[in-house]
Each structure stands twice: as structure tokens, then as C-alpha cells.
PDB file of N, CA and C in Angstrom:
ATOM      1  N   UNK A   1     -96.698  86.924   4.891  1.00  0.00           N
ATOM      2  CA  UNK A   1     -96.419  85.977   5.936  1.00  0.00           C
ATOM      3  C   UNK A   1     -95.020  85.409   5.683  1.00  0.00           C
ATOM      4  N   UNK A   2     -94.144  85.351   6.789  1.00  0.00           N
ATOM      5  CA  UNK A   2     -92.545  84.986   6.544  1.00  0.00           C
ATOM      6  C   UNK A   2     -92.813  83.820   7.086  1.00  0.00           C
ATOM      7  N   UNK A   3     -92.055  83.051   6.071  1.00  0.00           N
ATOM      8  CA  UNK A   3     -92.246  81.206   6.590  1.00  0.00           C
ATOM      9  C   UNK A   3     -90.391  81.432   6.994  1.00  0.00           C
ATOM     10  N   UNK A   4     -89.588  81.303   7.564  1.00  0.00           N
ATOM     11  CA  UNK A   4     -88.233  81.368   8.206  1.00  0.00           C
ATOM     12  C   UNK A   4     -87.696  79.616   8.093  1.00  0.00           C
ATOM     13  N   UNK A   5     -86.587  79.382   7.778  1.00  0.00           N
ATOM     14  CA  UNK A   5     -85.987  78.124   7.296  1.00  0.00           C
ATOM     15  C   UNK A   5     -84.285  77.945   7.110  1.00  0.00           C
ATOM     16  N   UNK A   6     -83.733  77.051   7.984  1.00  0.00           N
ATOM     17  CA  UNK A   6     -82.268  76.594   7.888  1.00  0.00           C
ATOM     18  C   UNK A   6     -82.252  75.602   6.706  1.00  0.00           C
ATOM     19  N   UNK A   7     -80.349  75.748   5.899  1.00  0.00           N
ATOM     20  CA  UNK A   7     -80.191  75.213   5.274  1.00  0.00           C
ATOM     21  C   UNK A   7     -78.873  74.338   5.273  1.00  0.00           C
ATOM     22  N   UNK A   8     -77.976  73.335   5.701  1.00  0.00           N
ATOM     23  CA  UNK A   8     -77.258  72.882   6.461  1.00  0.00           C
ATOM     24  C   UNK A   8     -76.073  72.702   5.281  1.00  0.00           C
ATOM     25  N   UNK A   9     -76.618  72.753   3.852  1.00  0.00           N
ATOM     26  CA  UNK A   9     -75.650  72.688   2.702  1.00  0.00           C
ATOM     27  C   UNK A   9     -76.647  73.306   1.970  1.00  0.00           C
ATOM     28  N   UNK A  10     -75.573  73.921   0.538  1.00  0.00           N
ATOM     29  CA  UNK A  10     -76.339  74.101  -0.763  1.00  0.00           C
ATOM     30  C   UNK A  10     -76.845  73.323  -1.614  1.00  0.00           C
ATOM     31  N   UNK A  11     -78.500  73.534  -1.330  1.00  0.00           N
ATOM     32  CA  UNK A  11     -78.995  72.510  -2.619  1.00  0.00           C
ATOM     33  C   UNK A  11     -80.289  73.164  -2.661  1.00  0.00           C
ATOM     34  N   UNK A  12     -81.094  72.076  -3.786  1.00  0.00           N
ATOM     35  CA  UNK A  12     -82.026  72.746  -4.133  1.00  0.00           C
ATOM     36  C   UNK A  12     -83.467  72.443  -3.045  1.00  0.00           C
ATOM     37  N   UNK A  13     -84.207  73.398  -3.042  1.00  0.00           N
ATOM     38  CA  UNK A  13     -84.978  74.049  -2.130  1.00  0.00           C
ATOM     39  C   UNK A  13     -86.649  73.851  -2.877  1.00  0.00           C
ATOM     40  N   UNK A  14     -87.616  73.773  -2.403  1.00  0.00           N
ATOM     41  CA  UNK A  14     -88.930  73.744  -2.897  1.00  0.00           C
ATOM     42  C   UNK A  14     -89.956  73.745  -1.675  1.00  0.00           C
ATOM     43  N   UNK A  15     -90.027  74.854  -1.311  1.00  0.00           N
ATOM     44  CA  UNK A  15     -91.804  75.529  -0.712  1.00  0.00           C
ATOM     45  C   UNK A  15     -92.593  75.683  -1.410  1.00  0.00           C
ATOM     46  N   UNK A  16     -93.870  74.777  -0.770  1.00  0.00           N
ATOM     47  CA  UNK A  16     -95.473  74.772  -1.609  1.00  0.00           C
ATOM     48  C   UNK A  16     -96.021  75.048  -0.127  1.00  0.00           C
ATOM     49  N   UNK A  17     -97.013  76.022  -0.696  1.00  0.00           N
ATOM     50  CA  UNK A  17     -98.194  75.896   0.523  1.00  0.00           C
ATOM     51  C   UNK A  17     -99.554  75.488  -0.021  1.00  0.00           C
ATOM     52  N   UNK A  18    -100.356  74.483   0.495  1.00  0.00           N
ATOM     53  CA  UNK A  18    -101.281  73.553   0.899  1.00  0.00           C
ATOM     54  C   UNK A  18    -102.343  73.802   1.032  1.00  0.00           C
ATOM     55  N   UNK A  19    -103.415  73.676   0.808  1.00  0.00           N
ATOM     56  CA  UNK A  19    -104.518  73.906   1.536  1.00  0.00           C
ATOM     57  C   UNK A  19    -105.132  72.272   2.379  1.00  0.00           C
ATOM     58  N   UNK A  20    -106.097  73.287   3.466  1.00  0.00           N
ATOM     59  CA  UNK A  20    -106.259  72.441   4.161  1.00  0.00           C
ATOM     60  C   UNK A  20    -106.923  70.507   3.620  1.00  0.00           C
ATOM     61  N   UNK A  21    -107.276  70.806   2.587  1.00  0.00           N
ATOM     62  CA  UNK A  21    -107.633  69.337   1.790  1.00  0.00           C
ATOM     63  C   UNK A  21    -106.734  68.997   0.925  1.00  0.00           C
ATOM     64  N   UNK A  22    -105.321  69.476   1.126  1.00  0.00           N
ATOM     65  CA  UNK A  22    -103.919  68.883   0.505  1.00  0.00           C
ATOM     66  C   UNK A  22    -103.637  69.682  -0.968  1.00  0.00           C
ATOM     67  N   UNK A  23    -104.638  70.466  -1.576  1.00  0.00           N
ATOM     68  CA  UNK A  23    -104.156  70.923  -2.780  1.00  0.00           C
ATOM     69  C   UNK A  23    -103.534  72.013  -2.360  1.00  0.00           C
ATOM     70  N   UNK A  24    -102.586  71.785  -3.421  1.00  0.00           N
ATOM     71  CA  UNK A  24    -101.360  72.715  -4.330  1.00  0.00           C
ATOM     72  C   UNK A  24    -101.887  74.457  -4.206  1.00  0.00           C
ATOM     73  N   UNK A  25    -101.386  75.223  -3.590  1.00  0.00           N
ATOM     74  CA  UNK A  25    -101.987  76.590  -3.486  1.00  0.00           C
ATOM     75  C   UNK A  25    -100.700  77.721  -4.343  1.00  0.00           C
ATOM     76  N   UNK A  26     -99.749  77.516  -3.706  1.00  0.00           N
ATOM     77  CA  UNK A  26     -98.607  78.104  -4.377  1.00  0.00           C
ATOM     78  C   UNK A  26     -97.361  77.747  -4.113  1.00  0.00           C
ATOM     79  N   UNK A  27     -96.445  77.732  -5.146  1.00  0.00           N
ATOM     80  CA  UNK A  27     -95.030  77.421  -4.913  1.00  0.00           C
ATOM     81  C   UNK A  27     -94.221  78.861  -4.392  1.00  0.00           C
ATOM     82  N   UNK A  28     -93.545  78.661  -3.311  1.00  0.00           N
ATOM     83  CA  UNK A  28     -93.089  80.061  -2.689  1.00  0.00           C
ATOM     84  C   UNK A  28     -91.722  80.083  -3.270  1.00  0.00           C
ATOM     85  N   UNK A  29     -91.161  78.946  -3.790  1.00  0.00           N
ATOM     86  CA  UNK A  29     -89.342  78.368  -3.531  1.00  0.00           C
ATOM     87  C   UNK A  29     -89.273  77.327  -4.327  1.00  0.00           C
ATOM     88  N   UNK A  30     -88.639  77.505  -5.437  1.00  0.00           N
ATOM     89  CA  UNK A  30     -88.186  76.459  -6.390  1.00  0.00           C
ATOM     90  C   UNK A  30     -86.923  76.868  -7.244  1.00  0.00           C
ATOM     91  N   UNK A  31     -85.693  76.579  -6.152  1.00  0.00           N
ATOM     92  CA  UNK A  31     -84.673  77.098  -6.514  1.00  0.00           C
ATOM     93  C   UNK A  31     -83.087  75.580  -5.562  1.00  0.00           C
ATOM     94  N   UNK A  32     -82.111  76.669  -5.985  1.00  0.00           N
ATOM     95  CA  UNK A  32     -80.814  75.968  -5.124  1.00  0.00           C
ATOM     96  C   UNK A  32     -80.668  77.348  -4.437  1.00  0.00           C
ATOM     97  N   UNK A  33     -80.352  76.577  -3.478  1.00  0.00           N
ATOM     98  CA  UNK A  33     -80.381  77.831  -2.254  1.00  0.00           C
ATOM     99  C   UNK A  33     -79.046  77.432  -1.294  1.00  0.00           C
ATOM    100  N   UNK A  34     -78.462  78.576  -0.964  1.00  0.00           N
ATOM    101  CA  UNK A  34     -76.900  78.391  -0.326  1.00  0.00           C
ATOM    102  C   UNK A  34     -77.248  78.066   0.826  1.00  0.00           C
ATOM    103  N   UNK A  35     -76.390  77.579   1.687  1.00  0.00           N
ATOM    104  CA  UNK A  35     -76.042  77.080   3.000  1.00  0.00           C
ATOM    105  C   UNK A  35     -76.886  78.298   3.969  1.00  0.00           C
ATOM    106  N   UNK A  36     -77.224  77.887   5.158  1.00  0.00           N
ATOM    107  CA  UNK A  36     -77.916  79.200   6.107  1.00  0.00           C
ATOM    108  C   UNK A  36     -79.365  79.369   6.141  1.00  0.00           C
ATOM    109  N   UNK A  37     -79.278  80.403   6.886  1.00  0.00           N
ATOM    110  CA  UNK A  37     -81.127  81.286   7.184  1.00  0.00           C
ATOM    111  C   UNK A  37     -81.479  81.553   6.063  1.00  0.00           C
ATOM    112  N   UNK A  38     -82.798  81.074   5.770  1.00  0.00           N
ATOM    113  CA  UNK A  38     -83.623  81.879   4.763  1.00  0.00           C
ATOM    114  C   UNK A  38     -84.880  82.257   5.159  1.00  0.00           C
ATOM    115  N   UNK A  39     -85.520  83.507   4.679  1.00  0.00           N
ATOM    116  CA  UNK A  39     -86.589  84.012   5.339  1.00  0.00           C
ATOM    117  C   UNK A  39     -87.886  83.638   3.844  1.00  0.00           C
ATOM    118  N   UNK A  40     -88.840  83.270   3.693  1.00  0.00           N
ATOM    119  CA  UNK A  40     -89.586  82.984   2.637  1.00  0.00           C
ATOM    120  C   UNK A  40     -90.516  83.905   2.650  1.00  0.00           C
ATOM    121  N   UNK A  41     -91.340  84.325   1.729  1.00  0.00           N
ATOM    122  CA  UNK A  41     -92.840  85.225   1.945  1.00  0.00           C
ATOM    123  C   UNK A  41     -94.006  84.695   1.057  1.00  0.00           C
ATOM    124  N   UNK A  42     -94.846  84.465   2.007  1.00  0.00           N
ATOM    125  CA  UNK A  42     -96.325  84.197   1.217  1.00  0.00           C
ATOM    126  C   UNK A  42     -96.984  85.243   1.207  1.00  0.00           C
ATOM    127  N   UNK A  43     -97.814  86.065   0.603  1.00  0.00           N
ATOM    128  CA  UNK A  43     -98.606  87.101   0.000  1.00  0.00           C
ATOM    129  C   UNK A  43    -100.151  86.556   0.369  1.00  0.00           C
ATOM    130  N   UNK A  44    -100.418  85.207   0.435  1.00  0.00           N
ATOM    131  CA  UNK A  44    -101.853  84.887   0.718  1.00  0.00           C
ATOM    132  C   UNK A  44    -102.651  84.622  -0.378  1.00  0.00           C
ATOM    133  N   UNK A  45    -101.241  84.953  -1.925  1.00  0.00           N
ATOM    134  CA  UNK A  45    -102.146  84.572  -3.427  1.00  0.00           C
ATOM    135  C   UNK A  45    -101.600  83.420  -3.290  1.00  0.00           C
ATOM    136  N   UNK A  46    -102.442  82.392  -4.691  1.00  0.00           N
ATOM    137  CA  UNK A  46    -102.180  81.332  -5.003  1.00  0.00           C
ATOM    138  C   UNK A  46    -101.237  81.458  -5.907  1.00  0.00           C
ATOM    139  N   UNK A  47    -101.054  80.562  -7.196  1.00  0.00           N
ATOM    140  CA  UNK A  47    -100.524  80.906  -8.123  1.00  0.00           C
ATOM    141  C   UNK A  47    -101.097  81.479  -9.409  1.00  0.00           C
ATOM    142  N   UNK A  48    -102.268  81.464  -9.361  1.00  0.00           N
ATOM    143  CA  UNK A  48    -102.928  82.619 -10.399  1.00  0.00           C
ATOM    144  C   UNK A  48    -102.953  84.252  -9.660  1.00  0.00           C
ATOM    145  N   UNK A  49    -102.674  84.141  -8.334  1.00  0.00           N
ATOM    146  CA  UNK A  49    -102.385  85.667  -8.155  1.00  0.00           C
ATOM    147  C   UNK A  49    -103.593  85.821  -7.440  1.00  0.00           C
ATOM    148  N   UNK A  50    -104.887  84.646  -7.186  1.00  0.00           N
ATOM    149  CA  UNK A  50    -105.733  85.398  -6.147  1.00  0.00           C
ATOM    150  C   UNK A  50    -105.463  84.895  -5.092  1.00  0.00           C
ATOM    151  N   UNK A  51    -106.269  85.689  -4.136  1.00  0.00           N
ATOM    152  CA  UNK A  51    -106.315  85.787  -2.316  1.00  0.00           C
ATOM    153  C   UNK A  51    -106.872  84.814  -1.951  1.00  0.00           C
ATOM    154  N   UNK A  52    -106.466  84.009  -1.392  1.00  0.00           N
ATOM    155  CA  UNK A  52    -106.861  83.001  -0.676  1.00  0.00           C
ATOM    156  C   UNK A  52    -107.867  83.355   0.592  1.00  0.00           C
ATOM    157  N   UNK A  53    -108.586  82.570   0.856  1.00  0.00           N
ATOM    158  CA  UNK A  53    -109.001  82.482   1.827  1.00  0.00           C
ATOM    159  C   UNK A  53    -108.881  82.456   3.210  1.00  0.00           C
ATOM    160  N   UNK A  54    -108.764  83.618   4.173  1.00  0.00           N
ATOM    161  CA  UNK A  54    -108.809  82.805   5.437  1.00  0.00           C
ATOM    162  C   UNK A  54    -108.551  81.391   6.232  1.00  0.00           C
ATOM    163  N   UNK A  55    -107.914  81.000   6.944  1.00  0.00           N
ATOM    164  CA  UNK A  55    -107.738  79.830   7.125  1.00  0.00           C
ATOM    165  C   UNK A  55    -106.645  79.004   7.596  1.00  0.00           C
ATOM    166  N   UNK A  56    -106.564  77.543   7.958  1.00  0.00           N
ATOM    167  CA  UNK A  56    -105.574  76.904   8.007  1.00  0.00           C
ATOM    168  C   UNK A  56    -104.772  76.251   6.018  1.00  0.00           C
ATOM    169  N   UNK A  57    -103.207  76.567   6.750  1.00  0.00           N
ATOM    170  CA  UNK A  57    -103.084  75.790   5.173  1.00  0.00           C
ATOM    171  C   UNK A  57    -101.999  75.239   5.916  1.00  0.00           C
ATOM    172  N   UNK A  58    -101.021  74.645   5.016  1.00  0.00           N
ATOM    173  CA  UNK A  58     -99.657  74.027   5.968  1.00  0.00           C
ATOM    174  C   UNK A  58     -98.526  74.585   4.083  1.00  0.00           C
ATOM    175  N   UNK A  59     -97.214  74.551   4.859  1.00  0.00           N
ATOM    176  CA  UNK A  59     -96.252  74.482   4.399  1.00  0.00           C
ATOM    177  C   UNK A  59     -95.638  73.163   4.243  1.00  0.00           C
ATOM    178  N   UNK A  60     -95.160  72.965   2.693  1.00  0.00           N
ATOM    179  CA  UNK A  60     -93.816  71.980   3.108  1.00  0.00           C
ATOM    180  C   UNK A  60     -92.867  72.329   2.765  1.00  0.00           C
ATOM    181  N   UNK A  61     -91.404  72.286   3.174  1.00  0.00           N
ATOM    182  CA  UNK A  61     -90.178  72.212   2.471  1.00  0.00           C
ATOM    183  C   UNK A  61     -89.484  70.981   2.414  1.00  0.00           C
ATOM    184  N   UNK A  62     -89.192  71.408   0.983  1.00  0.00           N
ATOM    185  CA  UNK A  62     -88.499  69.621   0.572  1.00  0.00           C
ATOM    186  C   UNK A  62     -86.884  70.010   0.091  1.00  0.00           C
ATOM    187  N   UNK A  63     -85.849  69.857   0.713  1.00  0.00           N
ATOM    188  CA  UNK A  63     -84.879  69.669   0.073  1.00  0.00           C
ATOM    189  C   UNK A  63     -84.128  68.113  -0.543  1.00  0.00           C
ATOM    190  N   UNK A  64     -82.765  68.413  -0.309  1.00  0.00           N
ATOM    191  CA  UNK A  64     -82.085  67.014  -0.519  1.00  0.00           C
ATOM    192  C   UNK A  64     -81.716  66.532   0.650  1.00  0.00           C
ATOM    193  N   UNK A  65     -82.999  64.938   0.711  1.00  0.00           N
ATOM    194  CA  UNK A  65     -82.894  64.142   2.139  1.00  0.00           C
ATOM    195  C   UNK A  65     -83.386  65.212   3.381  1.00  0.00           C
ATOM    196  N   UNK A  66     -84.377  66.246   3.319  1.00  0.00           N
ATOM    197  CA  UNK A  66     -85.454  66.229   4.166  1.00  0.00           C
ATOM    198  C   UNK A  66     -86.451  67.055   3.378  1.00  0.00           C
ATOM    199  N   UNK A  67     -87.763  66.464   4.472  1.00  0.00           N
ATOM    200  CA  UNK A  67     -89.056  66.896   3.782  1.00  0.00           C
ATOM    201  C   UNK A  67     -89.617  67.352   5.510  1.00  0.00           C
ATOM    202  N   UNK A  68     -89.685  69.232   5.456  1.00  0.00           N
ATOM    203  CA  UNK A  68     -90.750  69.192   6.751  1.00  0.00           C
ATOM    204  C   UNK A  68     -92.099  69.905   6.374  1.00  0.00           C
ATOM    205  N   UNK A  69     -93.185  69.244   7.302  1.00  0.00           N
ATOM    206  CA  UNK A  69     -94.349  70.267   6.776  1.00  0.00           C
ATOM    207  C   UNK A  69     -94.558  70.731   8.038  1.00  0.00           C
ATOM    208  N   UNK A  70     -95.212  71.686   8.221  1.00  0.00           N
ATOM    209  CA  UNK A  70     -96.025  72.674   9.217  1.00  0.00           C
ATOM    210  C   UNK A  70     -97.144  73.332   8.635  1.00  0.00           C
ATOM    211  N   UNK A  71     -97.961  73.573   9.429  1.00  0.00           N
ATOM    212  CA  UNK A  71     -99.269  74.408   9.794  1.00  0.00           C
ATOM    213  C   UNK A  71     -98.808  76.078   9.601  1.00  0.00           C
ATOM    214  N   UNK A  72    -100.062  76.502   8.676  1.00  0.00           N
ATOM    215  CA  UNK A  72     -99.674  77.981   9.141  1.00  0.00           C
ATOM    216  C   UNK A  72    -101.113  78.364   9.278  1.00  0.00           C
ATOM    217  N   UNK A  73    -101.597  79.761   9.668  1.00  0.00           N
ATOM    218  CA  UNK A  73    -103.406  80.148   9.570  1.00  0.00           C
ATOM    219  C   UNK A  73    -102.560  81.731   9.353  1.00  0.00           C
ATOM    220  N   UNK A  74    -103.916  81.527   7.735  1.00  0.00           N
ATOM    221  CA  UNK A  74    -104.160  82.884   7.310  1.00  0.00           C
ATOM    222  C   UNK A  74    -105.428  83.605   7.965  1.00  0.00           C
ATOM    223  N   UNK A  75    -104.938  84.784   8.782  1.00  0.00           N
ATOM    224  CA  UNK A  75    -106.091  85.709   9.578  1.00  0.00           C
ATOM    225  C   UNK A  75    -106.607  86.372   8.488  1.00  0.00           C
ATOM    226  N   UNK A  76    -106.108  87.361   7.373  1.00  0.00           N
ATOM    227  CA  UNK A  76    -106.769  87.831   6.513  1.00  0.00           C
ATOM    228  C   UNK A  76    -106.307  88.089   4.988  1.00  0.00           C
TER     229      UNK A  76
END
């Protein structure tokens, strides 16, 4: 799953995806990341490497001075 994301300056970058009762599922992005488009990929593992479940989860990205979250649904 491609989570897609602008970056307006270089700084550092941090995607977690969520599950629907707020826990921590996996960090996609924990880096400094240059100016521009970035395309992200979730796999549907957590961070031990299993498959998640079906479902709603949400994304956040947090850089320096913004934080957005969104909704995503895993079909399979």
C-alpha cells in the first residue's frame, strides 16, 4: 500500500501506522527526508513482520511543525 506525501523543506520525517484502537502497528519512516514527493510503502506487517489484519488503521506523519493523520483500510 503507497501512502504518497509532500515535503516543503528538508527535515526529519516519521510515518507510524495505527490501528484502529490507536496502537503502534509499524513505523514506515523514521528518517530526514529532502524537500518534495515521497511515495511510502506499507506491506500490511507490523513491526515483528506479521500480517495484519484486515481493516481500518490510519496513518500519521509528523514532521517539523506539522502532524497529519489519515485513514487507510486494509482489504487483504
Amino acid at each position: 500500500m503507497a501512502i504518497a506525501f509532500d515535503l516543503g523543506t528538508r527535515a526529519p520525517a516519521r510515518l507510524t501506522i495505527y490501528d484502529a484502537a490507536g496502537r503502534r502497528v509499524r513505523r514506515v519512516v523514521d528518517r530526514t527526508l529532502d524537500a518534495g514527493h515521497h511515495d511510502a510503502s506499507w506491506d500490511g506487517r507490523d513491526d515483528r513482520g506479521v500480517l495484519t489484519a484486515p481493516g481500518i488503521y490510519f496513518y500519521r506523519l509528523e514532521t517539523r511543525g506539522l502532524t497529519a493523520s489519515r485513514q487507510l483500510v486494509r482489504v487483504r
